[in-house]
PDB file of N, CA and C in Angstrom:
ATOM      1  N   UNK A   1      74.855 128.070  90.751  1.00  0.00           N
ATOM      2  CA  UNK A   1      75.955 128.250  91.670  1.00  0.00           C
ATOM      3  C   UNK A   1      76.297 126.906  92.329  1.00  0.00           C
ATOM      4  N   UNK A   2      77.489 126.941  92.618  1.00  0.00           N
ATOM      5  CA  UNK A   2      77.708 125.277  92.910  1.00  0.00           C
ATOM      6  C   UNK A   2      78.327 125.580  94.265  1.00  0.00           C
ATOM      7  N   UNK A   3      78.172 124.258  94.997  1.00  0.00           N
ATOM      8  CA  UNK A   3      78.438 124.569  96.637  1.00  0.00           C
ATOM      9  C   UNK A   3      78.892 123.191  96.784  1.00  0.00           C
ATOM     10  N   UNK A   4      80.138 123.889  98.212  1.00  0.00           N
ATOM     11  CA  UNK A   4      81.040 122.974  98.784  1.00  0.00           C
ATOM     12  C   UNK A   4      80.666 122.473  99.757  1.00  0.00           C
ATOM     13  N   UNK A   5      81.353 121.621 100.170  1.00  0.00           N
ATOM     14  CA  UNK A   5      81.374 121.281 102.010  1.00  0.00           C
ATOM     15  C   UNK A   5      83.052 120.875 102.401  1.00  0.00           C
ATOM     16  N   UNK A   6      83.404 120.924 103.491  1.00  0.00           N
ATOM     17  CA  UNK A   6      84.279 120.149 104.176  1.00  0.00           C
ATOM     18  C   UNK A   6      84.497 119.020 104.914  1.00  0.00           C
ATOM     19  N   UNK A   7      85.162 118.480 104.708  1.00  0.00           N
ATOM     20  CA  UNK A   7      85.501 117.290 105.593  1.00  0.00           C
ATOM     21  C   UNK A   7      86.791 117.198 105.631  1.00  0.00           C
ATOM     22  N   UNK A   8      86.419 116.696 107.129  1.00  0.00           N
ATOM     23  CA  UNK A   8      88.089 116.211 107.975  1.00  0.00           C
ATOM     24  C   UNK A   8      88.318 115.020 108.079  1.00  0.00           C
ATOM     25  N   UNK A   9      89.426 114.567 107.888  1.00  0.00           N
ATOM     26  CA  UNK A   9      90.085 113.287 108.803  1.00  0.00           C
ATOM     27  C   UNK A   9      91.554 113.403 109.281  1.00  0.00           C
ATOM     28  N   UNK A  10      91.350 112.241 110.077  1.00  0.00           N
ATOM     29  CA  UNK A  10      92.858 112.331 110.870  1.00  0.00           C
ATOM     30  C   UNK A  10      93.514 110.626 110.932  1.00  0.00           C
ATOM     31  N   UNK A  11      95.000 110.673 111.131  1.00  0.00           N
ATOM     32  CA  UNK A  11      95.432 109.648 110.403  1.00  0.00           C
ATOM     33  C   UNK A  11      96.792 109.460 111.154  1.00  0.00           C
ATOM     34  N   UNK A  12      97.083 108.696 111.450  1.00  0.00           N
ATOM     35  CA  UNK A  12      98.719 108.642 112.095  1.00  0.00           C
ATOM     36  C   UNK A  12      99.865 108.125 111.481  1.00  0.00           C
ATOM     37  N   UNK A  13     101.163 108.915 111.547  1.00  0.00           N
ATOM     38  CA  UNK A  13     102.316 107.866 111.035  1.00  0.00           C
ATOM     39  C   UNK A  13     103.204 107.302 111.696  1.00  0.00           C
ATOM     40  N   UNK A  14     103.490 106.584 111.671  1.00  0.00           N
ATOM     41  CA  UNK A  14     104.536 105.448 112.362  1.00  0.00           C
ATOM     42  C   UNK A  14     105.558 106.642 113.155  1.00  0.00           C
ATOM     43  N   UNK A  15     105.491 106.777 114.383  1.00  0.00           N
ATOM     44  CA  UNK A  15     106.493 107.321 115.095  1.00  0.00           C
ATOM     45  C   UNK A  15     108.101 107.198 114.867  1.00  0.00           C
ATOM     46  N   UNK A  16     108.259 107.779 113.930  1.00  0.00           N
ATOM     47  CA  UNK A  16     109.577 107.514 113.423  1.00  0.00           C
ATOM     48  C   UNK A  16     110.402 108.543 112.133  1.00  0.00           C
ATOM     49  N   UNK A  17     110.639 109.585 113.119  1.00  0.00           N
ATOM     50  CA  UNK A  17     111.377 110.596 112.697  1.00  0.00           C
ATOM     51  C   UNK A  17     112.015 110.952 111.117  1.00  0.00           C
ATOM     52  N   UNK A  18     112.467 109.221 110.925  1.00  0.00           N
ATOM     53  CA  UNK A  18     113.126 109.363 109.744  1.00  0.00           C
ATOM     54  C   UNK A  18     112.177 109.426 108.585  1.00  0.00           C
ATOM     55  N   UNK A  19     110.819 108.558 108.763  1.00  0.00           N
ATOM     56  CA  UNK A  19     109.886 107.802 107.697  1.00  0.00           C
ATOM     57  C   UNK A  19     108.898 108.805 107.950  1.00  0.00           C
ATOM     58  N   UNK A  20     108.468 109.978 108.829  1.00  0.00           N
ATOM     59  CA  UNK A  20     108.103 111.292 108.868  1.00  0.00           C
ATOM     60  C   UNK A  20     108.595 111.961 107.924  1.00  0.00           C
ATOM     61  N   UNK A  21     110.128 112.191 107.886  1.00  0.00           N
ATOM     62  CA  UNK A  21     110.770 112.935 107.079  1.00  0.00           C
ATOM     63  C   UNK A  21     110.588 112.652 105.432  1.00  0.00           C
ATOM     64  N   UNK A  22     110.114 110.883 105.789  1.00  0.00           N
ATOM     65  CA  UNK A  22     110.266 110.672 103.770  1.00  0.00           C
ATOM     66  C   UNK A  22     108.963 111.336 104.023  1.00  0.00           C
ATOM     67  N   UNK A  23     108.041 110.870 104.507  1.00  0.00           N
ATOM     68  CA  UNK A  23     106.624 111.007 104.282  1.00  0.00           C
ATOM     69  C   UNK A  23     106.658 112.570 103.905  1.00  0.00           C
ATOM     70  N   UNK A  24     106.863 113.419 104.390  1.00  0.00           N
ATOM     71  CA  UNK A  24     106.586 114.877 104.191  1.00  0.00           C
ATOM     72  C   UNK A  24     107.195 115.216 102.628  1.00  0.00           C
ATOM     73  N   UNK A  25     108.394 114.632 102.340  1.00  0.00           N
ATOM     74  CA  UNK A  25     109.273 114.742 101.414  1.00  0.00           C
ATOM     75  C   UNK A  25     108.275 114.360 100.250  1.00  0.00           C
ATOM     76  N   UNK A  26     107.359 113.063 100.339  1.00  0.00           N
ATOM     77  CA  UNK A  26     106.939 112.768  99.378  1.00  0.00           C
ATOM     78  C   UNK A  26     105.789 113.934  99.408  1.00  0.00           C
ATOM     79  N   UNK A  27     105.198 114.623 100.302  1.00  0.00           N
ATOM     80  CA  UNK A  27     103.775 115.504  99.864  1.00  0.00           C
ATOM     81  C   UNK A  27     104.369 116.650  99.765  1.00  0.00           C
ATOM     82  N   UNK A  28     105.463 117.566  99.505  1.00  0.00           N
ATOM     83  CA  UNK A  28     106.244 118.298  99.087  1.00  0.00           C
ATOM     84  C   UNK A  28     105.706 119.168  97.883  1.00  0.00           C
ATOM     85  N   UNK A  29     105.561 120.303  98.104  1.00  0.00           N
ATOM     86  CA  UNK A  29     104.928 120.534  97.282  1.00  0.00           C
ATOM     87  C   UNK A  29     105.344 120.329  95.363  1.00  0.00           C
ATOM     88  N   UNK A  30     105.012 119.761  94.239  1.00  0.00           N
ATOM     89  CA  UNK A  30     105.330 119.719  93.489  1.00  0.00           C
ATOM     90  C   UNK A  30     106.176 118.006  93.412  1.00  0.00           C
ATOM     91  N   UNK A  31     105.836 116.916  94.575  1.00  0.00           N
ATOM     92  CA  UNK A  31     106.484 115.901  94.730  1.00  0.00           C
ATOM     93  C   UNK A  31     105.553 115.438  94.385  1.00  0.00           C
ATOM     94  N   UNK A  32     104.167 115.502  94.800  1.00  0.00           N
ATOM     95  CA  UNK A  32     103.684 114.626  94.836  1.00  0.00           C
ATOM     96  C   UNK A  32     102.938 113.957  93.228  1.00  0.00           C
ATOM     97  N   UNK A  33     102.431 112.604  93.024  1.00  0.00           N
ATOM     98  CA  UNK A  33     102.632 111.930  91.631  1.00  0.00           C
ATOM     99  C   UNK A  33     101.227 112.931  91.336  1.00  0.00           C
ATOM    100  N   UNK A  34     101.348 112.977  89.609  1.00  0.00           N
ATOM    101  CA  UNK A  34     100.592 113.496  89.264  1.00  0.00           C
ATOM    102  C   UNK A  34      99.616 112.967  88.803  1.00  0.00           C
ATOM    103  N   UNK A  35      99.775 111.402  88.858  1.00  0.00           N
ATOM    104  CA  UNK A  35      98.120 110.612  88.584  1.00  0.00           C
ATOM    105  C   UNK A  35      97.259 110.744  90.190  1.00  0.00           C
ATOM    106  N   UNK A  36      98.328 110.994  91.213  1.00  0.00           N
ATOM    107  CA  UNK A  36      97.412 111.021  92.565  1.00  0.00           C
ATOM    108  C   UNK A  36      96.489 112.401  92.419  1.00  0.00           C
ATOM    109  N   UNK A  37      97.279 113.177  91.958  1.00  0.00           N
ATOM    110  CA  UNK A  37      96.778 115.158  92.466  1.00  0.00           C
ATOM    111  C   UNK A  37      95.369 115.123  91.175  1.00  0.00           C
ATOM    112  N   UNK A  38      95.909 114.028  90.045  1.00  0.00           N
ATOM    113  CA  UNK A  38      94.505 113.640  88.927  1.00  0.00           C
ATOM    114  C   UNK A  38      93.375 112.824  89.888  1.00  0.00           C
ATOM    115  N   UNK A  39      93.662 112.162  89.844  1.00  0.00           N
ATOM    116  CA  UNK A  39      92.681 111.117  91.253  1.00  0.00           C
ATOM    117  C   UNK A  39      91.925 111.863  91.957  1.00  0.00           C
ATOM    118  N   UNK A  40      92.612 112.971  92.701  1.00  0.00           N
ATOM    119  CA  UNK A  40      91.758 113.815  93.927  1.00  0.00           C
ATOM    120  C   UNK A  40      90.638 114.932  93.006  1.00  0.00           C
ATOM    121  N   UNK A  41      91.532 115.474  92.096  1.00  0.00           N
ATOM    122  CA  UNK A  41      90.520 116.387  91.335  1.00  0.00           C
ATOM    123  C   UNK A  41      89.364 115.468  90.433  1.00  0.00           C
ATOM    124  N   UNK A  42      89.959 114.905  89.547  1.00  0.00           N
ATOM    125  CA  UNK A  42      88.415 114.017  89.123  1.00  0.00           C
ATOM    126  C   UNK A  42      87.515 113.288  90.277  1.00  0.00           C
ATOM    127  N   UNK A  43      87.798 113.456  91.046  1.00  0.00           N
ATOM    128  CA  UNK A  43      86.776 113.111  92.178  1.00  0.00           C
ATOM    129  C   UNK A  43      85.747 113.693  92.726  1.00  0.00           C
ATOM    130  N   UNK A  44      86.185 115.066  92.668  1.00  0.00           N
ATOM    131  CA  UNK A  44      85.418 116.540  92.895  1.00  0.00           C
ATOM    132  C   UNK A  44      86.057 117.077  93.861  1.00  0.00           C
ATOM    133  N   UNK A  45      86.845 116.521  94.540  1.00  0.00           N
ATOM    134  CA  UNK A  45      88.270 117.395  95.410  1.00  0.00           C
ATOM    135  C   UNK A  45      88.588 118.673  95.005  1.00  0.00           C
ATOM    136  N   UNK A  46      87.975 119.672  95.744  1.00  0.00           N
ATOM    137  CA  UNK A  46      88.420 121.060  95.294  1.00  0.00           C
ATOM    138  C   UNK A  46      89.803 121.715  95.746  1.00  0.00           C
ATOM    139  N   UNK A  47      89.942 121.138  97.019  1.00  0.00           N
ATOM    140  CA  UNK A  47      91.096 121.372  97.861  1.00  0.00           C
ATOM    141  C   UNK A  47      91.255 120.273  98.676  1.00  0.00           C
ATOM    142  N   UNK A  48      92.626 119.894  99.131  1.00  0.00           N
ATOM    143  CA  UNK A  48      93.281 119.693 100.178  1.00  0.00           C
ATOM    144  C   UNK A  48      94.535 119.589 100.847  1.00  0.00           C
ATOM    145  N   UNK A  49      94.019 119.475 102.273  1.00  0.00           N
ATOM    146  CA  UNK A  49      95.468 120.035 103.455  1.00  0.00           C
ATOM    147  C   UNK A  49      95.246 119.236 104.111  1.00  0.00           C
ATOM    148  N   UNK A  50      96.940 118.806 104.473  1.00  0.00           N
ATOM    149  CA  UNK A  50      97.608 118.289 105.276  1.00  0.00           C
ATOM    150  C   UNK A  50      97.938 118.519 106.581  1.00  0.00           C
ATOM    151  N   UNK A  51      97.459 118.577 107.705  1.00  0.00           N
ATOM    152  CA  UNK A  51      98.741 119.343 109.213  1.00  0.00           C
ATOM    153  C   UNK A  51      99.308 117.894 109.872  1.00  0.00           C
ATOM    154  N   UNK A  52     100.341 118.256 110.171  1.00  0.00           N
ATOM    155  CA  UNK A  52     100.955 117.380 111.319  1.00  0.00           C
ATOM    156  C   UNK A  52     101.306 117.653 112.286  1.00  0.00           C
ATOM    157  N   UNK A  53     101.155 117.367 113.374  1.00  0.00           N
ATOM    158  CA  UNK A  53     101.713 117.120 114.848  1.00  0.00           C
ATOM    159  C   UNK A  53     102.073 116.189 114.993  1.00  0.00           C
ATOM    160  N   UNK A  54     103.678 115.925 115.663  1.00  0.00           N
ATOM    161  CA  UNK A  54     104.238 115.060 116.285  1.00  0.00           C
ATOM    162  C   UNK A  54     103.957 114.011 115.015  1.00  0.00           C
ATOM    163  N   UNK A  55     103.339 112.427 115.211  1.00  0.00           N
ATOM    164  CA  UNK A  55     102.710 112.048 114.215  1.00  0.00           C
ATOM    165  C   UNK A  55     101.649 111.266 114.025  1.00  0.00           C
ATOM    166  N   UNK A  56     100.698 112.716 114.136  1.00  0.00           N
ATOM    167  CA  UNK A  56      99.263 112.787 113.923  1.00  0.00           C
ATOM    168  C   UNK A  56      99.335 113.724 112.950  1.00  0.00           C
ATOM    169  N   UNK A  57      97.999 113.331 111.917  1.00  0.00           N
ATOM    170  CA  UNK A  57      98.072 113.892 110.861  1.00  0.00           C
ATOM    171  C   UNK A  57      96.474 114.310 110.749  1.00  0.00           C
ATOM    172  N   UNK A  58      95.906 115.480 110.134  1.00  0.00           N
ATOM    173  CA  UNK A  58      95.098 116.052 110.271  1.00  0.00           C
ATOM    174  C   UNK A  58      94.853 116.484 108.466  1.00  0.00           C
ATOM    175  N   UNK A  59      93.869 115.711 107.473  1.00  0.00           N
ATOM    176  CA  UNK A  59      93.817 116.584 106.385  1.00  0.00           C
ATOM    177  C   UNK A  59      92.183 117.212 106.421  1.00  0.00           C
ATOM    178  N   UNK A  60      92.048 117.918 105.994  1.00  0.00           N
ATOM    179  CA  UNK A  60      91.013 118.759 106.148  1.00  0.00           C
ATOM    180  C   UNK A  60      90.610 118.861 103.680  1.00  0.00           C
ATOM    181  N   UNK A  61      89.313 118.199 103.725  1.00  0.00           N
ATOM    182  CA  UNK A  61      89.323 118.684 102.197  1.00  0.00           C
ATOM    183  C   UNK A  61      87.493 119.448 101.837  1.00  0.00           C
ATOM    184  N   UNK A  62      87.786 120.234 100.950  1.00  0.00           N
ATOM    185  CA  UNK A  62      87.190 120.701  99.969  1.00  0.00           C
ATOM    186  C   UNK A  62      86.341 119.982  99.018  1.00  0.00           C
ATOM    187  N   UNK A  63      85.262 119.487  99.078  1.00  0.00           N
ATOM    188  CA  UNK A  63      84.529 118.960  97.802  1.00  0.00           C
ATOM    189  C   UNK A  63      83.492 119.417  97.275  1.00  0.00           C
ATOM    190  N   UNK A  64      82.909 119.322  95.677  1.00  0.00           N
ATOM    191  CA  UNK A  64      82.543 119.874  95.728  1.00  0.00           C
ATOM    192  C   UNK A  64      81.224 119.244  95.177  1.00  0.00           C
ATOM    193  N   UNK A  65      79.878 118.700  94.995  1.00  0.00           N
ATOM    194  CA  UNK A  65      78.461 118.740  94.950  1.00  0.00           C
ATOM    195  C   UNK A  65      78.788 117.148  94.401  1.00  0.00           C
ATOM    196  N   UNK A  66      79.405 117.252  93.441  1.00  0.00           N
ATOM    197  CA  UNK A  66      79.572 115.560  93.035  1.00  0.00           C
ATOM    198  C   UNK A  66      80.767 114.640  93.503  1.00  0.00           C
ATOM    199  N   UNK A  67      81.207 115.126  94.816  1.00  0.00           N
ATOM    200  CA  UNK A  67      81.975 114.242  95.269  1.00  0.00           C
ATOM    201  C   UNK A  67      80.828 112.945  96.394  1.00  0.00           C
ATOM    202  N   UNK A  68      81.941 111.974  95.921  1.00  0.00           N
ATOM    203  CA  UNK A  68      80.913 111.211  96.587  1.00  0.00           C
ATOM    204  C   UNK A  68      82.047 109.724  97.189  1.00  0.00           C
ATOM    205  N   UNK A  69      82.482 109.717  98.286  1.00  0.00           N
ATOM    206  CA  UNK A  69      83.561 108.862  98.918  1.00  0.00           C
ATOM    207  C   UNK A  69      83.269 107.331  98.197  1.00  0.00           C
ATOM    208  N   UNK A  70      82.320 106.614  98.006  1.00  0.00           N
ATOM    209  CA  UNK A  70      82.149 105.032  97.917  1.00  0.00           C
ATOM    210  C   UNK A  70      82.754 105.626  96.235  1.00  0.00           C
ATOM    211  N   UNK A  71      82.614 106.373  95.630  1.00  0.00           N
ATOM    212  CA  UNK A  71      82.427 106.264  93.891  1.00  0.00           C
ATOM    213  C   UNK A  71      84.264 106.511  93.960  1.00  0.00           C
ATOM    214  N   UNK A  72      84.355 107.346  94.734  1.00  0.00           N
ATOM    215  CA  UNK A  72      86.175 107.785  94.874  1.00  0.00           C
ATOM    216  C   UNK A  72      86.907 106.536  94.873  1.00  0.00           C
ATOM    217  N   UNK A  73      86.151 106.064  95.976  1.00  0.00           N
ATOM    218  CA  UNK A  73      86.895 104.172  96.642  1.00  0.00           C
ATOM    219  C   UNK A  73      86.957 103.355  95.616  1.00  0.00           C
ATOM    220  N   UNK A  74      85.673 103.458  94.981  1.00  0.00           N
ATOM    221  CA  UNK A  74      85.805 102.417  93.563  1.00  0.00           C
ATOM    222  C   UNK A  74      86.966 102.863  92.370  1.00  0.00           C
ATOM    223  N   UNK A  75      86.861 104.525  92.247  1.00  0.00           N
ATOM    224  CA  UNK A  75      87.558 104.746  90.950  1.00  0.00           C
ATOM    225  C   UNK A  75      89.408 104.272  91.685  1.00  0.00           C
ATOM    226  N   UNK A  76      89.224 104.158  93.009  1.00  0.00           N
ATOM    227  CA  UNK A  76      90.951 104.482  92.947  1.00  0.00           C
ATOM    228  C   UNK A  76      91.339 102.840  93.234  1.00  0.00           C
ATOM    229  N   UNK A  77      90.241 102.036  93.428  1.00  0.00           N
ATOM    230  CA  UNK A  77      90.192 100.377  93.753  1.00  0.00           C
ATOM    231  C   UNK A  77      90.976  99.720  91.883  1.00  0.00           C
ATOM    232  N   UNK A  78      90.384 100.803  90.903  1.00  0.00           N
ATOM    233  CA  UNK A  78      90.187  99.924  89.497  1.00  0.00           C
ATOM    234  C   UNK A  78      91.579 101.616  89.321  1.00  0.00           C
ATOM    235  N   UNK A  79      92.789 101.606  89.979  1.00  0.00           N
ATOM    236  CA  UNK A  79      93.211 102.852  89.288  1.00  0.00           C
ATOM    237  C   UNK A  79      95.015 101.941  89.802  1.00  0.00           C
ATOM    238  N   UNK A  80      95.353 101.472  88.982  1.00  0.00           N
ATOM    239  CA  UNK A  80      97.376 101.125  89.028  1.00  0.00           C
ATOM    240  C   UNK A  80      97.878 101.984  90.248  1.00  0.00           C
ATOM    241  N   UNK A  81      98.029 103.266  89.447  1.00  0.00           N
ATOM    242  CA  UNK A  81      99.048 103.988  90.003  1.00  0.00           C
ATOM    243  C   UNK A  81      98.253 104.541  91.496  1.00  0.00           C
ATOM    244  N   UNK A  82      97.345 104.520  91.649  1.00  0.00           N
ATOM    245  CA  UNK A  82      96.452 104.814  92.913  1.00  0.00           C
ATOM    246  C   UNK A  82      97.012 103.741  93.836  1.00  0.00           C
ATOM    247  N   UNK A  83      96.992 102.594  93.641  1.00  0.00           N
ATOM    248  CA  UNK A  83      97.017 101.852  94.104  1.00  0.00           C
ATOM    249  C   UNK A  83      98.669 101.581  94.630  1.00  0.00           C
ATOM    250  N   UNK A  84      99.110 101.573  93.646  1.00  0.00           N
ATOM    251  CA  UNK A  84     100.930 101.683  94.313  1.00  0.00           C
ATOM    252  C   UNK A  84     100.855 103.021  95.114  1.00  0.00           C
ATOM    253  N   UNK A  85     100.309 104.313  94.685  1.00  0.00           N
ATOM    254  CA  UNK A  85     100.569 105.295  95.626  1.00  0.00           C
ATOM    255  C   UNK A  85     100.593 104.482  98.034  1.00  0.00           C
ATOM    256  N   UNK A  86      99.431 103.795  97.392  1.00  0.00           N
ATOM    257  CA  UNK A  86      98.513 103.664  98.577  1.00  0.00           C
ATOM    258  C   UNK A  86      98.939 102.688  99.687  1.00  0.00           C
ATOM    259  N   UNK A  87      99.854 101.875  98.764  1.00  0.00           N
ATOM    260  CA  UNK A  87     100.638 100.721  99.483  1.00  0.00           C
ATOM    261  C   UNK A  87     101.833 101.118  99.551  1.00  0.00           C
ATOM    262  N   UNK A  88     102.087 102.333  98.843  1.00  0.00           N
ATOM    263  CA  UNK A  88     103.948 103.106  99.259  1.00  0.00           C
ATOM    264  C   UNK A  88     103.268 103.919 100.679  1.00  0.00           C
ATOM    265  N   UNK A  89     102.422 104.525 100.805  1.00  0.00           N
ATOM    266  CA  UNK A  89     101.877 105.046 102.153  1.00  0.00           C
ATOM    267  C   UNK A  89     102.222 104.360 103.334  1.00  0.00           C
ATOM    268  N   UNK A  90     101.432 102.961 103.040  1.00  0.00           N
ATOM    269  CA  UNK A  90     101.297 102.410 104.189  1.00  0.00           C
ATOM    270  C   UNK A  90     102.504 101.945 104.890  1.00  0.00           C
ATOM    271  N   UNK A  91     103.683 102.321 104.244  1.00  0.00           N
ATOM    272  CA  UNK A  91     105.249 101.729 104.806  1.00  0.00           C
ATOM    273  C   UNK A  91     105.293 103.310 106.079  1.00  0.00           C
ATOM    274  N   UNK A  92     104.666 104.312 105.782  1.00  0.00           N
ATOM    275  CA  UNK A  92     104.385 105.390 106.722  1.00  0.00           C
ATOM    276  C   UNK A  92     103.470 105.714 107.196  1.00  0.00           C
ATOM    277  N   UNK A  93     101.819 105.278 107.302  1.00  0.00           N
ATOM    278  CA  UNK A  93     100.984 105.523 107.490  1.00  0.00           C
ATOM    279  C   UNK A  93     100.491 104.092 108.885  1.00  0.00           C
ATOM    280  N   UNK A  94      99.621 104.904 109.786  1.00  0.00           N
ATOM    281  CA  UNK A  94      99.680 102.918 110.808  1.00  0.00           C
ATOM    282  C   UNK A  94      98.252 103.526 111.285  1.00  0.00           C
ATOM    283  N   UNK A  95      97.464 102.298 111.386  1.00  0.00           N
ATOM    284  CA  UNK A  95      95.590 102.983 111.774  1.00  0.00           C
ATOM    285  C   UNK A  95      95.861 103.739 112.954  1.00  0.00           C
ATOM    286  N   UNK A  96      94.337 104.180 113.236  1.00  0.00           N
ATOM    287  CA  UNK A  96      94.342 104.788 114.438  1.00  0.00           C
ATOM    288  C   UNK A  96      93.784 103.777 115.557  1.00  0.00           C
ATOM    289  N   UNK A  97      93.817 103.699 116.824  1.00  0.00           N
ATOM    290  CA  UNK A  97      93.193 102.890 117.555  1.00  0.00           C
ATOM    291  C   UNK A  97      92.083 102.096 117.247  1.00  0.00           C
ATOM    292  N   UNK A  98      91.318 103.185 117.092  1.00  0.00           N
ATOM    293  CA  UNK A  98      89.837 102.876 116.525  1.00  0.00           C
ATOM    294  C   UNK A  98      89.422 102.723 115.074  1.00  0.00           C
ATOM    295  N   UNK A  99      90.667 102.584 114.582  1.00  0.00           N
ATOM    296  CA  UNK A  99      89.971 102.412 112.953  1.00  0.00           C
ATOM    297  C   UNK A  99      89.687 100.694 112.866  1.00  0.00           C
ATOM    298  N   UNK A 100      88.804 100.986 111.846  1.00  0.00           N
ATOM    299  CA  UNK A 100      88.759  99.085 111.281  1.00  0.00           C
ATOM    300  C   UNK A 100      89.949  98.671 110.400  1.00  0.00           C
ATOM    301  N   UNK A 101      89.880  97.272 110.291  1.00  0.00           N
ATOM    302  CA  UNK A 101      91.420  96.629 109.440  1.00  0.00           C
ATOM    303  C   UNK A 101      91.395  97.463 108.524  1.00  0.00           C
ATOM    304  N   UNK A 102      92.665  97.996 108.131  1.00  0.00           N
ATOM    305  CA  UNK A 102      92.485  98.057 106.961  1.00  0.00           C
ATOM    306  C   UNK A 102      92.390  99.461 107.035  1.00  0.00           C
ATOM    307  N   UNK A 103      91.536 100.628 107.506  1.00  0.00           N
ATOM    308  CA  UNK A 103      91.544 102.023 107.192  1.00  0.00           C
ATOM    309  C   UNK A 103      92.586 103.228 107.969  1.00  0.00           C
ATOM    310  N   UNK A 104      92.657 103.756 107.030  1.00  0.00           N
ATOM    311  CA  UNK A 104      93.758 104.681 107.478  1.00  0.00           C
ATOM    312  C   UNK A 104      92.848 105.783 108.417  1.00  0.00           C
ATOM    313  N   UNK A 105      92.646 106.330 107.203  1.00  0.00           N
ATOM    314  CA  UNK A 105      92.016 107.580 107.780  1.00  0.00           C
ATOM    315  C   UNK A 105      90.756 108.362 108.309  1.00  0.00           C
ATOM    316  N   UNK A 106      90.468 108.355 109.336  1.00  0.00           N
ATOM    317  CA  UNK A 106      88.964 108.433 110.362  1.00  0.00           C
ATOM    318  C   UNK A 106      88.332 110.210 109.886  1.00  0.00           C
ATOM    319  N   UNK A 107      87.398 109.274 109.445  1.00  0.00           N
ATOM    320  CA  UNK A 107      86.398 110.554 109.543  1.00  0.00           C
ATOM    321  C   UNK A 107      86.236 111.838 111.115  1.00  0.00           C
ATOM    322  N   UNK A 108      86.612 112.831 111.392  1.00  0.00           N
ATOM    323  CA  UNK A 108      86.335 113.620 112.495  1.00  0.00           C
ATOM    324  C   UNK A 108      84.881 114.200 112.406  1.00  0.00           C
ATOM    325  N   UNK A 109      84.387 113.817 113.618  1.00  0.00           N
ATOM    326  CA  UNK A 109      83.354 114.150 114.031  1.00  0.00           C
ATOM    327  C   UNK A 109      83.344 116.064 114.499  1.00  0.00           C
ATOM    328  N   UNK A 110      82.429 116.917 113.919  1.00  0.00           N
ATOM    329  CA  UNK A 110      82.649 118.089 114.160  1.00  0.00           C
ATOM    330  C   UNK A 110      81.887 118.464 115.806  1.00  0.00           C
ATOM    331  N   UNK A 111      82.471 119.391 116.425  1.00  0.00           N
ATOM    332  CA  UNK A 111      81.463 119.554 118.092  1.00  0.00           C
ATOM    333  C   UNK A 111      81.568 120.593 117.732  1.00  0.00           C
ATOM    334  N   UNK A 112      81.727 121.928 117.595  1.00  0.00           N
ATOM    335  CA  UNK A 112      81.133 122.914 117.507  1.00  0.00           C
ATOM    336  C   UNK A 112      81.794 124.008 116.204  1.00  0.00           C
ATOM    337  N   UNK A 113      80.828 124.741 115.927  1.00  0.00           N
ATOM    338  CA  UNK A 113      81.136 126.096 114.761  1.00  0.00           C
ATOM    339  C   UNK A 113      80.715 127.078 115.469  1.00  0.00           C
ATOM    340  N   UNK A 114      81.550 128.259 115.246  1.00  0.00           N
ATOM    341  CA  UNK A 114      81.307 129.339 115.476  1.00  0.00           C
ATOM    342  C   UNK A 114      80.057 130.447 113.889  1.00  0.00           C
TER     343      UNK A 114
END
């Protein structure tokens, strides 16, 4: 039997109504590129979601026993179209306070389960 876990992060976009609007446009369902939605599943990505507020962004994912973030980082470091995905982002994507150069998206720390 094979077993999941979850993880969250959260991520902000440039306050700006219009570049919100592409941004959503591009994760649309059925928009988005299909070497990215390949990328997430050969990774062991079982699922993932998106929420937004205002513009804060919240994805929440699914992995599953052989996912493993540094091996993800490498496959999408040595991957073209990963890579243009990632730098078309960042024209909508801006760190969070506390992130280091360079990272988008912060790991959330969990405080409580019911």
């Amino acid at each position: 039997m094979s077993s999941s876990k979850r993880l969250c992060f959260s991520c902000d976009l440039k306050d700006n109504p219009d570049l919100i609007a592409e941004y959503k446009n591009y994760h649309a369902k059925g928009n988005a590129w299909p070497e990215i939605t390949k990328s997430i599943k050969d990774a062991g990505i079982i699922d993932m979601q998106i929420y937004l507020i205002g513009n804060r962004m919240f994805m929440i994912m699914e992995v599953d026993e052989t996912f493993d973030p540094i091996k993800k980082a490498k496959m999408d470091a040595t991957n073209p179209k990963v890579q243009e995905w990632e730098k078309l982002m960042w024209k909508f994507q801006q760190e969070l306070p506390w992130a280091e150069k360079g990272e988008k998206w912060i790991a959330l720390e969990q405080i409580f389960q019911l």
